[in-house]
N, C-alpha and C. Protein backbone atom coordinates (compact mmCIF):
# COMPACT_ATOMS: atom_id res chain seq x y z
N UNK A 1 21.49 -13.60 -15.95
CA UNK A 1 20.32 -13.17 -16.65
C UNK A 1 20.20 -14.01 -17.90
N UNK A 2 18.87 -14.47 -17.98
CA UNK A 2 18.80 -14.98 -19.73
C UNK A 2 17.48 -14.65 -20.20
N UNK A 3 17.58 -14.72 -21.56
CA UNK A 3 16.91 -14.15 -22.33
C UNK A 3 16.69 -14.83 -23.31
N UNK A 4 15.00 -15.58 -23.31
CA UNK A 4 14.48 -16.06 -24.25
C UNK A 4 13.51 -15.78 -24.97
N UNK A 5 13.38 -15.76 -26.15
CA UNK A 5 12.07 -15.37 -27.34
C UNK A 5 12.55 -15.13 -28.07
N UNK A 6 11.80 -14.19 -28.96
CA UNK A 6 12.12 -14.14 -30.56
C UNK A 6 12.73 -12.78 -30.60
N UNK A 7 13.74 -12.81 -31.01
CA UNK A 7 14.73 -11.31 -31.33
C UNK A 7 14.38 -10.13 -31.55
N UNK A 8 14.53 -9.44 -30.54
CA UNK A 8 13.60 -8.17 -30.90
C UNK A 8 14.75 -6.83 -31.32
N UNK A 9 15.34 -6.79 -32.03
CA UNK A 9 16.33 -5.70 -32.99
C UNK A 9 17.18 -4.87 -31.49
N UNK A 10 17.66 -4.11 -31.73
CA UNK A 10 18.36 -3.03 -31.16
C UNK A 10 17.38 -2.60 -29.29
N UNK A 11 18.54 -2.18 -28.73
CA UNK A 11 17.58 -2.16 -27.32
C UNK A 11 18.04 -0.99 -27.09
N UNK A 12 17.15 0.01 -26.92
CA UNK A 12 18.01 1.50 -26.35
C UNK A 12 17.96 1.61 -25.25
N UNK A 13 19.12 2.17 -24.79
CA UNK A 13 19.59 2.87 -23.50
C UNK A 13 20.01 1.37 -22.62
N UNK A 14 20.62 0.27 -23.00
CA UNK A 14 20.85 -1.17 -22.21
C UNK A 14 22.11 -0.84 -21.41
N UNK A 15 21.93 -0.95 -20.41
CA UNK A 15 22.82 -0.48 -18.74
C UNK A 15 23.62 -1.42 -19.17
N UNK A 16 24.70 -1.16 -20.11
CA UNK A 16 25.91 -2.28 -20.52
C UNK A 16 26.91 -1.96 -19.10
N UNK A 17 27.27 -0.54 -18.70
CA UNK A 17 28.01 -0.58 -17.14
C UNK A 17 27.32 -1.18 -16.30
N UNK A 18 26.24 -1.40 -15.42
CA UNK A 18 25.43 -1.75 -15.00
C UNK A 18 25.94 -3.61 -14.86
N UNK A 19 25.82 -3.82 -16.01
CA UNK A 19 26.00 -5.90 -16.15
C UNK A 19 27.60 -5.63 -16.08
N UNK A 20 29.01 -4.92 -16.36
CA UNK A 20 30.04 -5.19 -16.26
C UNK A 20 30.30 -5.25 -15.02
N UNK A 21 29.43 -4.12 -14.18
CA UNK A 21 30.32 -4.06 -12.70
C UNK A 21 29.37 -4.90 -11.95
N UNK A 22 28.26 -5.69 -11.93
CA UNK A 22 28.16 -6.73 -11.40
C UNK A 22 28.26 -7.76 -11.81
N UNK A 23 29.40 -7.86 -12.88
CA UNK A 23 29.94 -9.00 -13.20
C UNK A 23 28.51 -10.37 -13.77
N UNK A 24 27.84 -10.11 -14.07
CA UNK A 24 26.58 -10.52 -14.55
C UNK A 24 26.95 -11.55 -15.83
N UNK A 25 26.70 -12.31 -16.12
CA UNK A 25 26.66 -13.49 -17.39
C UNK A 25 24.80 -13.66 -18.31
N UNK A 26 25.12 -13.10 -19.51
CA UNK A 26 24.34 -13.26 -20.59
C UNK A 26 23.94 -14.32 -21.16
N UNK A 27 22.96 -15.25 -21.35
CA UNK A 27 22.43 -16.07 -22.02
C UNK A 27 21.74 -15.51 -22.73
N UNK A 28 21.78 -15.64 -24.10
CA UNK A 28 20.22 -15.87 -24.76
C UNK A 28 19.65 -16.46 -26.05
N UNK A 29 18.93 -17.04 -26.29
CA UNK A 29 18.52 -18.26 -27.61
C UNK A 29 17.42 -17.58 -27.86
N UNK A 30 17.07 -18.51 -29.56
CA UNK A 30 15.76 -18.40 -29.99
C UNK A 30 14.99 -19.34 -28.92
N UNK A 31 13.50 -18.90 -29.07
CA UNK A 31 12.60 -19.96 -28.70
C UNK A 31 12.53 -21.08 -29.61
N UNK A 32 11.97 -22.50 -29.42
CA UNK A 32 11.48 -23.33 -30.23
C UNK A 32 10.41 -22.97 -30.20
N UNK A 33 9.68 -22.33 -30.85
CA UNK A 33 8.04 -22.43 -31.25
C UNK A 33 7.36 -23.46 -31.49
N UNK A 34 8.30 -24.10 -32.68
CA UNK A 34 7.40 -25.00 -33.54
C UNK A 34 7.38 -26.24 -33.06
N UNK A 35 8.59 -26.21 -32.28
CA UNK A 35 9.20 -27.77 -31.23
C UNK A 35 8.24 -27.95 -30.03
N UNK A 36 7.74 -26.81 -29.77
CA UNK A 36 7.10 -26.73 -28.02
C UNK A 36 5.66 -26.99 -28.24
N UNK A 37 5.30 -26.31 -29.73
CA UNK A 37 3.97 -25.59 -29.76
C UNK A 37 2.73 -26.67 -29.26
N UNK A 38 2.88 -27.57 -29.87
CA UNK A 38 1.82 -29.17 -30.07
C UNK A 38 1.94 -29.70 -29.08
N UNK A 39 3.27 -30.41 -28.37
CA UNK A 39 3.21 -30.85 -26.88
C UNK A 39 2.78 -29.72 -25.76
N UNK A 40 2.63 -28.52 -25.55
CA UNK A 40 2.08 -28.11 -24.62
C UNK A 40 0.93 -27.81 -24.65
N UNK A 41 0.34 -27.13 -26.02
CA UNK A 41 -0.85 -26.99 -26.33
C UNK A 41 -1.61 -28.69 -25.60
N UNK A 42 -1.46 -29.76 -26.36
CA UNK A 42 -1.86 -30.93 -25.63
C UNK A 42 -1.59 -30.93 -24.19
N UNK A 43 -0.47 -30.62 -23.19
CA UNK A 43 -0.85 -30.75 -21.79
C UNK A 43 -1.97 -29.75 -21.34
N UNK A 44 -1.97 -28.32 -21.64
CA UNK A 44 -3.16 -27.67 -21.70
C UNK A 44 -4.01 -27.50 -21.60
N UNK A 45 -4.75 -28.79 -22.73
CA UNK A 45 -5.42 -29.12 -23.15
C UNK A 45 -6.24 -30.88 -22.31
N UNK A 46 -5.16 -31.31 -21.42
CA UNK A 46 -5.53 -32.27 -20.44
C UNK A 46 -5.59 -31.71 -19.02
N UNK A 47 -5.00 -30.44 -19.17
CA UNK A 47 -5.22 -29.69 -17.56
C UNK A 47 -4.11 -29.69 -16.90
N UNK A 48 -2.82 -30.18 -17.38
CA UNK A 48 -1.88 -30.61 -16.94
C UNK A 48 -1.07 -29.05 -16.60
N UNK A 49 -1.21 -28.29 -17.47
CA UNK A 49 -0.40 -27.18 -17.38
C UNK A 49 -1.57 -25.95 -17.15
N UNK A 50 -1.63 -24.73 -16.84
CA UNK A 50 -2.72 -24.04 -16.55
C UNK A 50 -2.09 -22.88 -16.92
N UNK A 51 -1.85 -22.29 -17.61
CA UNK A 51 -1.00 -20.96 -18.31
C UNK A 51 -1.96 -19.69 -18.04
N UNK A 52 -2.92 -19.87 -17.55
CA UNK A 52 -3.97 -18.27 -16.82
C UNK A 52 -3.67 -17.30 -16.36
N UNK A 53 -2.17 -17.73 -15.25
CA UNK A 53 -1.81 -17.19 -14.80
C UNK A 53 -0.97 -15.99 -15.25
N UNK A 54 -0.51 -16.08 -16.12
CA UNK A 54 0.42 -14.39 -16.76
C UNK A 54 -0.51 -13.65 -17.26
N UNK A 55 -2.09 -14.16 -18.18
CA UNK A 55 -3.10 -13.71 -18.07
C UNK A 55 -3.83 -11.84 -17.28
N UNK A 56 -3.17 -10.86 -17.61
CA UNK A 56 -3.83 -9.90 -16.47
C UNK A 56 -4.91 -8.85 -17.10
N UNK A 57 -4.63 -9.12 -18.14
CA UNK A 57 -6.33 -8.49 -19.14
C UNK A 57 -6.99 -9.06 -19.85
N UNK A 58 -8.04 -8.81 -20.04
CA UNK A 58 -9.02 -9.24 -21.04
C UNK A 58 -10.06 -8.46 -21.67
N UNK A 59 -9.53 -8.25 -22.88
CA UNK A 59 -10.27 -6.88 -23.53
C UNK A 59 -11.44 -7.61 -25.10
N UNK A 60 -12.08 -6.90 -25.76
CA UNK A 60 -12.63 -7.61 -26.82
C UNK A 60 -11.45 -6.82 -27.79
N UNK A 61 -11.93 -7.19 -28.87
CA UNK A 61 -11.08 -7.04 -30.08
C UNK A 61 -10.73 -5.99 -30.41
N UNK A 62 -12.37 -5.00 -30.28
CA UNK A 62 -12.27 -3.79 -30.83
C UNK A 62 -11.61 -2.96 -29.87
N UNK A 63 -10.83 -3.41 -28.96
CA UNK A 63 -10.52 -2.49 -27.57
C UNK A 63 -8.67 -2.47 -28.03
N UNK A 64 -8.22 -3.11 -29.39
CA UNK A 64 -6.88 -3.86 -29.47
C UNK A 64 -5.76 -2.83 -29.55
N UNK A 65 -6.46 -1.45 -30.07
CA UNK A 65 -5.56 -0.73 -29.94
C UNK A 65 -5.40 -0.21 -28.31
N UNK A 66 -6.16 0.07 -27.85
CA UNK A 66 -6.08 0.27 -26.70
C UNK A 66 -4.68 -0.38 -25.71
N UNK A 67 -5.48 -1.96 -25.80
CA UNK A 67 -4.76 -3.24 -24.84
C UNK A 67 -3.32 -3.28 -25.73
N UNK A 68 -2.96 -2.48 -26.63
CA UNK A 68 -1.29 -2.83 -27.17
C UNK A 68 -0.73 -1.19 -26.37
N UNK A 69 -1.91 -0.27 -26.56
CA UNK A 69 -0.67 0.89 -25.48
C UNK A 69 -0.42 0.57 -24.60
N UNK A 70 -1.45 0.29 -23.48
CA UNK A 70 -1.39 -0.32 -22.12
C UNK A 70 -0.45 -1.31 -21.86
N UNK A 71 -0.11 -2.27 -23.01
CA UNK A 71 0.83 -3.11 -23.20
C UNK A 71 2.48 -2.80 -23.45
N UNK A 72 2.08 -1.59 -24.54
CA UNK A 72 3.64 -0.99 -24.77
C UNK A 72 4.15 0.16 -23.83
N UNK A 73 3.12 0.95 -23.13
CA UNK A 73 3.79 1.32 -22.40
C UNK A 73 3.93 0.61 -20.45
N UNK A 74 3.56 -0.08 -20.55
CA UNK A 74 4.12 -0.90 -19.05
C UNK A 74 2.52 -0.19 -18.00
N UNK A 75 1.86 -0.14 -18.65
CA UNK A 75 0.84 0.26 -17.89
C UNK A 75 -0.11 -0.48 -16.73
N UNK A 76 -0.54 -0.33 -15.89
CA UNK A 76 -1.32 -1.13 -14.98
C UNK A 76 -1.15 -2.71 -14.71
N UNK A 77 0.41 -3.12 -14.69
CA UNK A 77 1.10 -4.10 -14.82
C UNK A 77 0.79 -5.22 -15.54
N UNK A 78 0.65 -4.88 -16.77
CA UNK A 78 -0.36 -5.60 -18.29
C UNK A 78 1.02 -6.59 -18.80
N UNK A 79 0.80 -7.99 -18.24
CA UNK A 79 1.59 -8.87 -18.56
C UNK A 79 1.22 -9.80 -20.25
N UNK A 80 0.07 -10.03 -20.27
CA UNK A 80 -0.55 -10.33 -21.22
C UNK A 80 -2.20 -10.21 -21.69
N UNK A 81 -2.48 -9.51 -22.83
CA UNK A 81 -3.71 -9.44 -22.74
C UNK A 81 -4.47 -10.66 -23.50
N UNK A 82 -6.15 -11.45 -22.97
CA UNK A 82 -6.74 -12.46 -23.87
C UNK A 82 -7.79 -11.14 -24.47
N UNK A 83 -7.42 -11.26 -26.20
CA UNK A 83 -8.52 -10.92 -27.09
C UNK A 83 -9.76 -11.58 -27.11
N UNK A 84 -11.12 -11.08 -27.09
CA UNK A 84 -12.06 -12.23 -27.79
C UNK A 84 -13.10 -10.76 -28.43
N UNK A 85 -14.22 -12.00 -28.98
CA UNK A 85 -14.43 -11.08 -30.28
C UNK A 85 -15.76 -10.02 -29.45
């Protein structure tokens, strides 16, 4: 298993028996943000890369509280939502 992004504090209830008895190996790093951000934005941006795909809502702005419950609680398999105004 690995685990990348930005550190998100304390994890409750993490099946620590669970990863011992299948003998399981932990990775996990910060992201480079600032390293990645400009070169992919530019492939993107030539068509090279097409990132739509994790894409599974699209709400307007004023809907934001909404699209963060739906989001925080694992609702209607809400991988990422696009805001617009």
């Amino acid at each position: 298993m690995s685990v990348a992004g930005v550190y998100g504090g304390f994890i409750d209830k993490f099946p620590m028996g669970a990863i011992v008895n299948r003998s399981l190996t932990i990775k996990s790093g910060q992201t480079h943000v600032h390293r990645y951000m400009r070169p992919l934005m530019e492939r993107i941006e030539r068509r090279e890369i097409d990132p739509t795909f994790v894409i599974t809502h699209r709400m307007k702005l004023n809907q934001a509280a909404d699209g963060y419950d739906i989001f925080s609680n694992k609702e209607d398999d809400c991988m990422k939502i696009v805001m617009t105004p």
